[in-house]
Every structure is written in structure tokens, then in C-alpha cells.
PDB file of N, CA and C in Angstrom:
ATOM      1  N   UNK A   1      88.972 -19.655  48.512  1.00  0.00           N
ATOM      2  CA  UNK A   1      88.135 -18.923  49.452  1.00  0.00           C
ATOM      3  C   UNK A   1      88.484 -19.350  50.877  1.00  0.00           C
ATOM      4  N   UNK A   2      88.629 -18.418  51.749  1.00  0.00           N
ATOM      5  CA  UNK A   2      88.944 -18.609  53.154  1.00  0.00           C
ATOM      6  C   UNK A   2      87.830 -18.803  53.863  1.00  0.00           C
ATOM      7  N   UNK A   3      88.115 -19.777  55.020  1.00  0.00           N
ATOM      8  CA  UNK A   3      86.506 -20.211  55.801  1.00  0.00           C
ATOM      9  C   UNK A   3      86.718 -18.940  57.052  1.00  0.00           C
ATOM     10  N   UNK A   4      85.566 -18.572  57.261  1.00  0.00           N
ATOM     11  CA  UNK A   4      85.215 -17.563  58.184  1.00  0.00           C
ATOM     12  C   UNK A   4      85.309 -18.480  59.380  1.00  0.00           C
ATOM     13  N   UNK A   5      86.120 -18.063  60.548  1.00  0.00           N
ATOM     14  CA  UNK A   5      86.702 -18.631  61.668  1.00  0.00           C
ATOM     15  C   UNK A   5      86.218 -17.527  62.907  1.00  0.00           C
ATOM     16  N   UNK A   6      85.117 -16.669  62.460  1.00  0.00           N
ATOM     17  CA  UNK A   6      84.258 -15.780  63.342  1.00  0.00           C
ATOM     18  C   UNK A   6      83.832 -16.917  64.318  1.00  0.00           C
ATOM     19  N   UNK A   7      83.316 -17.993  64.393  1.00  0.00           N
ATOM     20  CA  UNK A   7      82.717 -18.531  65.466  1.00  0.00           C
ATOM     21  C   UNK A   7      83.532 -19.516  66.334  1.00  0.00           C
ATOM     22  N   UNK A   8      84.315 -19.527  65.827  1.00  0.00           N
ATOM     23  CA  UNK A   8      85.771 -20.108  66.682  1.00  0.00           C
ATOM     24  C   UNK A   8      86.444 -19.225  67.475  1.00  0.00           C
ATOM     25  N   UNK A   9      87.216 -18.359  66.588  1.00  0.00           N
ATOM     26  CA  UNK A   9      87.469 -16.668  67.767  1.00  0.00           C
ATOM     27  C   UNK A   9      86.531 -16.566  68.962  1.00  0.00           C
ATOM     28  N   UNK A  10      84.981 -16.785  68.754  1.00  0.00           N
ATOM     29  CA  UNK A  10      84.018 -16.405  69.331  1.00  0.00           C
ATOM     30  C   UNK A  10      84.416 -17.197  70.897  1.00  0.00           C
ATOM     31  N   UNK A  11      84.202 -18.398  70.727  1.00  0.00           N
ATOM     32  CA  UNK A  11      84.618 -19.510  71.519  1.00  0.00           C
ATOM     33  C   UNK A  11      85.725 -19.659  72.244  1.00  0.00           C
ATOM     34  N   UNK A  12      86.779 -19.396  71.557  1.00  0.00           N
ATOM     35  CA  UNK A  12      88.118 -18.741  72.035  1.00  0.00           C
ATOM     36  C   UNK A  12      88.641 -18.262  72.833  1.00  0.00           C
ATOM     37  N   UNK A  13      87.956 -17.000  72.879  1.00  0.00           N
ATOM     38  CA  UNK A  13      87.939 -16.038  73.742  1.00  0.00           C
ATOM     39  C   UNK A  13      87.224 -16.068  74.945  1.00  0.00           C
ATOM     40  N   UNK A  14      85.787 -16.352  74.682  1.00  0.00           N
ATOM     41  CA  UNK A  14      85.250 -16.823  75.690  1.00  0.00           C
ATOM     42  C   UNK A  14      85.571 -17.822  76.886  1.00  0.00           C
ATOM     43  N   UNK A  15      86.316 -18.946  75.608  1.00  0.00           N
ATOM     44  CA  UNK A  15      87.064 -20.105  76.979  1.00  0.00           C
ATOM     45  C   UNK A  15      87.776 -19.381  77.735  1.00  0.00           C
ATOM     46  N   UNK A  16      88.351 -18.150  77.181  1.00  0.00           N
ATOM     47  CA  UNK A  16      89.807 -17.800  77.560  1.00  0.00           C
ATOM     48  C   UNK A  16      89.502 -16.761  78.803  1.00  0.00           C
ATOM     49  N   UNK A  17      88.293 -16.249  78.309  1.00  0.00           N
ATOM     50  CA  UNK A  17      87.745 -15.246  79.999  1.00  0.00           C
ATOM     51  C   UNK A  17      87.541 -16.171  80.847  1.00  0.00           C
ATOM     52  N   UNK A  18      86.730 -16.919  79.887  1.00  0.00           N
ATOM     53  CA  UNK A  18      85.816 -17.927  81.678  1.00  0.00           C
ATOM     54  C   UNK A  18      87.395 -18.288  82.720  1.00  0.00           C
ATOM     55  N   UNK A  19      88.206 -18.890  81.955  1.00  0.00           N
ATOM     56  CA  UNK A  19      89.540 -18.840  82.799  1.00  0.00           C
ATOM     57  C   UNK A  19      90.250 -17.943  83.530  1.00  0.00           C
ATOM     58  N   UNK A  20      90.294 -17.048  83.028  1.00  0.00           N
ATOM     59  CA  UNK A  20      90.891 -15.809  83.632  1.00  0.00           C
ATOM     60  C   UNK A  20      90.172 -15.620  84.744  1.00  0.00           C
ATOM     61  N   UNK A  21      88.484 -15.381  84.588  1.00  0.00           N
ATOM     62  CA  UNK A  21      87.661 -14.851  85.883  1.00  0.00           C
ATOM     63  C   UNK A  21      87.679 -15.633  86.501  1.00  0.00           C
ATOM     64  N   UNK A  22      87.720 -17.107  86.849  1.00  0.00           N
ATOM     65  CA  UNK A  22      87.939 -17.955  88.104  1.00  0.00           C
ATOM     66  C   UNK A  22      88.406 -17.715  88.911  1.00  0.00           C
ATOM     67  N   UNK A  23      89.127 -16.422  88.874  1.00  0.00           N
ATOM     68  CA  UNK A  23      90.387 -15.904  89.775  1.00  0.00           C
ATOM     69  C   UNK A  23      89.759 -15.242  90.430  1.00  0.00           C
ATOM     70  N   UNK A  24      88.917 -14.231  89.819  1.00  0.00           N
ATOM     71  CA  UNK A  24      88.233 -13.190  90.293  1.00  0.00           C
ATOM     72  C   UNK A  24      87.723 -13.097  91.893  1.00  0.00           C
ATOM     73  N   UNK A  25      87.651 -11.826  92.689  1.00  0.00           N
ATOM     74  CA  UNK A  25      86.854 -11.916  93.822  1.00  0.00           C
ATOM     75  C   UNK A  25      87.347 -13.237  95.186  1.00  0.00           C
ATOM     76  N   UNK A  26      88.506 -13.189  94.576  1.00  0.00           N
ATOM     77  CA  UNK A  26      89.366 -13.430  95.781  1.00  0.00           C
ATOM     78  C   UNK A  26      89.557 -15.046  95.308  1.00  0.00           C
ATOM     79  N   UNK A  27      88.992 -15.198  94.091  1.00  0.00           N
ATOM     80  CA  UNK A  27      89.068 -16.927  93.831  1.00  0.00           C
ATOM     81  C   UNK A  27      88.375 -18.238  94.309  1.00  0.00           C
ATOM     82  N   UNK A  28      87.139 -17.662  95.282  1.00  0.00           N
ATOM     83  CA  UNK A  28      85.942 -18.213  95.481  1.00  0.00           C
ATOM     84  C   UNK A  28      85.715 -19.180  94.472  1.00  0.00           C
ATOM     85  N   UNK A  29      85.593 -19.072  93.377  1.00  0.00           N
ATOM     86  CA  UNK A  29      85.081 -20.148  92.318  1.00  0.00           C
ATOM     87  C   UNK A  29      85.878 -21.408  92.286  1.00  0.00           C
ATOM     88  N   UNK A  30      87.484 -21.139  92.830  1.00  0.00           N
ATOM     89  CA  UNK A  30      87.979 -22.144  92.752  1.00  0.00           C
ATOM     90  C   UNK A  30      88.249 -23.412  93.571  1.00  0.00           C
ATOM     91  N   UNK A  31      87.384 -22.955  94.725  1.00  0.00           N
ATOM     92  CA  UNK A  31      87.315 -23.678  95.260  1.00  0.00           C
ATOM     93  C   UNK A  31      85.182 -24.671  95.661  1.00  0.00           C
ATOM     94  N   UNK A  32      84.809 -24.381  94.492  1.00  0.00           N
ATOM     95  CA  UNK A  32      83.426 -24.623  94.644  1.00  0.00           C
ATOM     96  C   UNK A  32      84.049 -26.328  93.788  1.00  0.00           C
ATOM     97  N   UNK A  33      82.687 -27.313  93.968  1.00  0.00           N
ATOM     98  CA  UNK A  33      82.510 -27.762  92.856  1.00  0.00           C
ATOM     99  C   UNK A  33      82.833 -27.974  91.568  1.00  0.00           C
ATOM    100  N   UNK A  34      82.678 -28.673  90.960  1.00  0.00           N
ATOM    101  CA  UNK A  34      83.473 -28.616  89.194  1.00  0.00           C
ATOM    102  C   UNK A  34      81.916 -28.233  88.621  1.00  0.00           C
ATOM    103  N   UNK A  35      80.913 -28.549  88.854  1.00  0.00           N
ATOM    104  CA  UNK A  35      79.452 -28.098  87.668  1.00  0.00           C
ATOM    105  C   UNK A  35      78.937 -26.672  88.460  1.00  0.00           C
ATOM    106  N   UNK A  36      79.543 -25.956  89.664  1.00  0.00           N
ATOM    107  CA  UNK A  36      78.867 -24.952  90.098  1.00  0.00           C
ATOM    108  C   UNK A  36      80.013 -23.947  89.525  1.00  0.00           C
ATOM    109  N   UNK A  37      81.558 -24.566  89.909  1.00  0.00           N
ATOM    110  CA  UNK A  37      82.664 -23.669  89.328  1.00  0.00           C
ATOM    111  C   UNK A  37      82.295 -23.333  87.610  1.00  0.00           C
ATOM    112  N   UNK A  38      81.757 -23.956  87.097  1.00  0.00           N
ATOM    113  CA  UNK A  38      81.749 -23.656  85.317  1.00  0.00           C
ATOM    114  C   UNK A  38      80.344 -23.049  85.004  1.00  0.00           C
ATOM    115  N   UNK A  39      79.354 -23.025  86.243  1.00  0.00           N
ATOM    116  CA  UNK A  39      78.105 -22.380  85.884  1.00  0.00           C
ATOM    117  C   UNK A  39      78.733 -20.705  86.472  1.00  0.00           C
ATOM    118  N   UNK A  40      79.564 -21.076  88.035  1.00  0.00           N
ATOM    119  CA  UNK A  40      80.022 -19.126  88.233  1.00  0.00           C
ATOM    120  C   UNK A  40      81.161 -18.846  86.885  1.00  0.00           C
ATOM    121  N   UNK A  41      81.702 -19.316  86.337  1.00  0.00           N
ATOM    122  CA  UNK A  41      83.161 -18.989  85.080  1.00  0.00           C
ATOM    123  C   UNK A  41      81.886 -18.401  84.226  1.00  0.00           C
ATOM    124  N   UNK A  42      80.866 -19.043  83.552  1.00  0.00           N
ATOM    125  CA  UNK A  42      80.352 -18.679  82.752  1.00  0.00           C
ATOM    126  C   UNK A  42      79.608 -17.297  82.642  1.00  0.00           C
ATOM    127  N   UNK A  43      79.027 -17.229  84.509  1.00  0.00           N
ATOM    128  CA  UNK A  43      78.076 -15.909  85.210  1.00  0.00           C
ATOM    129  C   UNK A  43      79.151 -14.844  84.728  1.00  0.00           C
ATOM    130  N   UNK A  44      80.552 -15.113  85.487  1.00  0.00           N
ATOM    131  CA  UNK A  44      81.635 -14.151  85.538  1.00  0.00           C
ATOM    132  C   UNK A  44      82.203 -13.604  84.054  1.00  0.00           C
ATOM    133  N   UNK A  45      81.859 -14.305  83.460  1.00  0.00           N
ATOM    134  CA  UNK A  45      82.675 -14.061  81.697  1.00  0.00           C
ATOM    135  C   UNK A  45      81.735 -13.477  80.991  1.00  0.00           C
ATOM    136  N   UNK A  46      80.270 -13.628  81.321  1.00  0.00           N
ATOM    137  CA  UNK A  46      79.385 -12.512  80.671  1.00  0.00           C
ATOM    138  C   UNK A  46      78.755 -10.921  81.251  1.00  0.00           C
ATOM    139  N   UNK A  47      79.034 -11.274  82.460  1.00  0.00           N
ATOM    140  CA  UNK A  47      78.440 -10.126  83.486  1.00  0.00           C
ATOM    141  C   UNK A  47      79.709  -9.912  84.021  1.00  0.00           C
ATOM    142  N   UNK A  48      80.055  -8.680  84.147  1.00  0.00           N
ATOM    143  CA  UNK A  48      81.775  -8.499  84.990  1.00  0.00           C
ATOM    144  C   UNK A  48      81.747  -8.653  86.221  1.00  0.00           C
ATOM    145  N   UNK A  49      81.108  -7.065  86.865  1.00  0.00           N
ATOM    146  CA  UNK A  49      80.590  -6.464  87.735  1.00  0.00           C
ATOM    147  C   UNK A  49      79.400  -7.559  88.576  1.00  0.00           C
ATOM    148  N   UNK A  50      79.354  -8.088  89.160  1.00  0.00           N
ATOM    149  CA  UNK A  50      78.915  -8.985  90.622  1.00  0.00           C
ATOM    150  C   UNK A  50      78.123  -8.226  91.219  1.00  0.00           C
ATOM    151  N   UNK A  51      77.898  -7.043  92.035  1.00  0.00           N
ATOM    152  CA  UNK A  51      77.876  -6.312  92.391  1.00  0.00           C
ATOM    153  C   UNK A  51      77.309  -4.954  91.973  1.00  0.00           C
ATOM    154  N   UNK A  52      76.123  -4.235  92.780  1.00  0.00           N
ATOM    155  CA  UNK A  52      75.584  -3.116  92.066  1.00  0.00           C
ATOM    156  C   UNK A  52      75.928  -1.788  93.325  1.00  0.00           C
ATOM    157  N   UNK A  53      76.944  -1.784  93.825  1.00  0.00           N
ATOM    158  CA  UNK A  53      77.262  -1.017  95.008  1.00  0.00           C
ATOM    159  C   UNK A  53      78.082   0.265  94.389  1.00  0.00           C
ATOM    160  N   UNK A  54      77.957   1.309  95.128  1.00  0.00           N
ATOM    161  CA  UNK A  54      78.669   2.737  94.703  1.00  0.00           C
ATOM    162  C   UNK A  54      79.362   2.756  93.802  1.00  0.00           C
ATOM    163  N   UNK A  55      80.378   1.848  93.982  1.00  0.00           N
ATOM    164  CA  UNK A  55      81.811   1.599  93.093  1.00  0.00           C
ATOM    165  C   UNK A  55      81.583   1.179  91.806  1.00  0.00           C
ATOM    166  N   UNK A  56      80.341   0.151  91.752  1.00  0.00           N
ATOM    167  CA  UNK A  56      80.256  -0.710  90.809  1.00  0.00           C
ATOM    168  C   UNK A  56      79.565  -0.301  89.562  1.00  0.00           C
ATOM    169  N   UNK A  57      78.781   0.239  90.100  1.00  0.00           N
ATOM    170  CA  UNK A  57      77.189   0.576  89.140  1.00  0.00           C
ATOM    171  C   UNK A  57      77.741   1.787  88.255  1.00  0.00           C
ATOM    172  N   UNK A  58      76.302   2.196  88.332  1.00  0.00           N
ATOM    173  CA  UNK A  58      76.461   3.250  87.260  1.00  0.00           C
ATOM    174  C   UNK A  58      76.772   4.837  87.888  1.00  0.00           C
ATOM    175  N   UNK A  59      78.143   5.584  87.553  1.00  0.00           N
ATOM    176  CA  UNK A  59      77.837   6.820  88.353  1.00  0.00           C
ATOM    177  C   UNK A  59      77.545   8.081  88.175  1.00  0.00           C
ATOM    178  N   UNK A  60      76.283   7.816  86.934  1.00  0.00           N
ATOM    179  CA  UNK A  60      75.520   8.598  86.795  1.00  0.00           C
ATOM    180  C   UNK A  60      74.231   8.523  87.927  1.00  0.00           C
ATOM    181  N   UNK A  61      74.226   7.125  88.196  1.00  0.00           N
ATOM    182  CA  UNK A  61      73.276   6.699  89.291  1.00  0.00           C
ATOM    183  C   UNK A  61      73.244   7.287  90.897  1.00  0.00           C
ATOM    184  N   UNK A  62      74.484   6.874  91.034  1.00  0.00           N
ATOM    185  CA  UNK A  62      75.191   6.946  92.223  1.00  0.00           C
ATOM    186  C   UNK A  62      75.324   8.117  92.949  1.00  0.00           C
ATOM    187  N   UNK A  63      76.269   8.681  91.761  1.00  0.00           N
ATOM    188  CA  UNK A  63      76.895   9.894  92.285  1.00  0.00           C
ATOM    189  C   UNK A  63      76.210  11.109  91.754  1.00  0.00           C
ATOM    190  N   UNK A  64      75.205  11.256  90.725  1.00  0.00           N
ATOM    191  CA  UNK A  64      75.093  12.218  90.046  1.00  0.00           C
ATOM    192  C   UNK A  64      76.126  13.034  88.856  1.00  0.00           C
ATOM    193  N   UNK A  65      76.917  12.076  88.181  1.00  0.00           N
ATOM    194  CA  UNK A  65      77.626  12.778  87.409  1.00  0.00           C
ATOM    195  C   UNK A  65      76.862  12.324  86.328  1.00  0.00           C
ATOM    196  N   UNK A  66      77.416  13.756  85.159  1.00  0.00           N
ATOM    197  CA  UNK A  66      76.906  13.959  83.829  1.00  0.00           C
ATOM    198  C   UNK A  66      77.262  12.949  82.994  1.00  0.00           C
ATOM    199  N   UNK A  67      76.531  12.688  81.857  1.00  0.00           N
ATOM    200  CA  UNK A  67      77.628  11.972  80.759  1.00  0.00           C
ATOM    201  C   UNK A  67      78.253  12.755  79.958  1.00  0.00           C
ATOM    202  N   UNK A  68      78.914  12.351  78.785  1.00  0.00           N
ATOM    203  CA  UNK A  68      80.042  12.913  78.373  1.00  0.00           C
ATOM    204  C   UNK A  68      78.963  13.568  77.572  1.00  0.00           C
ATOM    205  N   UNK A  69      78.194  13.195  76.652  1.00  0.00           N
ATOM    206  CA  UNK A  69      76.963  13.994  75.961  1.00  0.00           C
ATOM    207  C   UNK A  69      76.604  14.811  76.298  1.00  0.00           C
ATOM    208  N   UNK A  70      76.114  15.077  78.091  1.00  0.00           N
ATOM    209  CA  UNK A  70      75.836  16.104  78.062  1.00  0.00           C
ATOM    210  C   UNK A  70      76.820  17.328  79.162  1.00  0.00           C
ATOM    211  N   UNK A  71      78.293  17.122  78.946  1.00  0.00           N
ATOM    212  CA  UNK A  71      79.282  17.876  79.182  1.00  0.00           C
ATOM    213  C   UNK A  71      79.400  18.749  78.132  1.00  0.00           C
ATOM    214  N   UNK A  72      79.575  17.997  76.743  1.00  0.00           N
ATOM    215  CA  UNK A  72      79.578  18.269  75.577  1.00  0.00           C
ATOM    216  C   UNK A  72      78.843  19.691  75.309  1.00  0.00           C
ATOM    217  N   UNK A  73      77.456  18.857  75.462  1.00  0.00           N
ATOM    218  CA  UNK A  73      76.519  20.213  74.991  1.00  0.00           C
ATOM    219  C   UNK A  73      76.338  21.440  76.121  1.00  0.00           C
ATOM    220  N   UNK A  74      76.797  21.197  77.546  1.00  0.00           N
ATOM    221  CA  UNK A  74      76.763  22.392  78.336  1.00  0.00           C
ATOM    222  C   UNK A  74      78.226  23.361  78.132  1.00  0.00           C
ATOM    223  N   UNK A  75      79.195  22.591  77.521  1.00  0.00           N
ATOM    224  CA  UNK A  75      80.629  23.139  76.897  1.00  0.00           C
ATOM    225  C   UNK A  75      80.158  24.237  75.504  1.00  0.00           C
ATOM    226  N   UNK A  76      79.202  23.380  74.672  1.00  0.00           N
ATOM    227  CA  UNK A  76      78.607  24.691  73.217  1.00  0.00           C
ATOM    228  C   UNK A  76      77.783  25.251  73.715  1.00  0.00           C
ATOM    229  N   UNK A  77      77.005  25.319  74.989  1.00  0.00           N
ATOM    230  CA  UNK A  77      76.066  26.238  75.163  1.00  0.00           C
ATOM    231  C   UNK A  77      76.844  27.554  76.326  1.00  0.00           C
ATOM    232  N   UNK A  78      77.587  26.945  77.037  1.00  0.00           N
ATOM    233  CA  UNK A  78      78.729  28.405  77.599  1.00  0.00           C
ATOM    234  C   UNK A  78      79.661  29.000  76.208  1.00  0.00           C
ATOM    235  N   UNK A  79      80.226  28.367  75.021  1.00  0.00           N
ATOM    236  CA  UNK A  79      80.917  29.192  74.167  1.00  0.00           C
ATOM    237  C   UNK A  79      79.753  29.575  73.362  1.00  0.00           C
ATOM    238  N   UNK A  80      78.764  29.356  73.122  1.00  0.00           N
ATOM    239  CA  UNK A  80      77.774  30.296  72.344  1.00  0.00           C
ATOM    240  C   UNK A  80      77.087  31.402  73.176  1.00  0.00           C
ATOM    241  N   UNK A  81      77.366  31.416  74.326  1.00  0.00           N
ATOM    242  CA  UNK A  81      76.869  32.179  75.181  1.00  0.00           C
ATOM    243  C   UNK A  81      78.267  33.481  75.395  1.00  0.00           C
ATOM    244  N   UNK A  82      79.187  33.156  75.297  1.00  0.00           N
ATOM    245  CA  UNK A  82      80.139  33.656  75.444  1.00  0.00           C
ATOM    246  C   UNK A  82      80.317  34.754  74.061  1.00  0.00           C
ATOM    247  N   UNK A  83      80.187  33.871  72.952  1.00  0.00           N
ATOM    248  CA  UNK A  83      80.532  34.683  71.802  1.00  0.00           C
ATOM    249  C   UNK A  83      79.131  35.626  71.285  1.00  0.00           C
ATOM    250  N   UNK A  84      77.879  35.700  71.789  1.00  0.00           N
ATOM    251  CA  UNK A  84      76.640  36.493  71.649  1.00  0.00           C
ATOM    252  C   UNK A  84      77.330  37.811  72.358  1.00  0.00           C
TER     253      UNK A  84
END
């Protein structure tokens, strides 16, 4: 029987963002502290987005665009309208 290595992957990966995002946002983190740098790696590796500005957020919020759900259903309600 093989041991399930789900919570290792888990860990893994995670080390492996928190590293990557240190970079992030011009690399600010890397120059903080060693216990403030691993509390922002950790902020950055679960939350992407920093930031709730035009670009960032949601742009259904923002901008007023549709979601794909309801593109969808205004797409079957012009071809059922079409074929009546």
C-alpha cells in the first residue's frame, strides 16, 4: 500500500509560492525583516491580488461586464428568438 503524500505536495507547493511571491510588487518583501518578510510571503501566497483597484478586482464590479453565465443565456434567448 502506498502512503498518501497529499499533505506534503500540500506544503510543497506552498513553500514553493511563498518563494516565488517575495519577488512580487517590485520586491518590497525582500528587503523587510526576516519575521515580517515570512508573515508578507505567507499574506502573498494565499491572497494574490494586494490590491482592490480597477485592474484588480472584480470586473463585473468595476466595469459592468457580464459573466460568462449570463452571455450564455442572452446567446439561447436571441437564437430562440430568432428561430420563433
Amino acid at each position: 500500500m502506498e502512503k498518501n503524500r497529499k499533505r506534503a505536495e500540500r506544503r510543497h507547493h506552498f513553500a514553493r509560492i511563498k518563494r516565488k511571491r517575495l519577488d512580487y510588487y517590485g520586491g518590497q518583501a525582500l528587503d523587510m525583516p526576516r519575521v515580517d518578510r515570512l508573515r508578507v510571503a505567507g499574506i502573498y501566497a494565499r491572497t494574490m491580488p494586494v490590491c482592490s483597484c480597477w485592474m484588480c478586482g472584480n470586473p463585473r464590479r468595476y466595469l459592468g461586464e457580464v459573466t460568462m453565465q449570463e452571455r450564455r443565456f442572452a446567446e439561447l434567448a436571441r437564437e430562440e428568438e430568432l428561430s420563433v
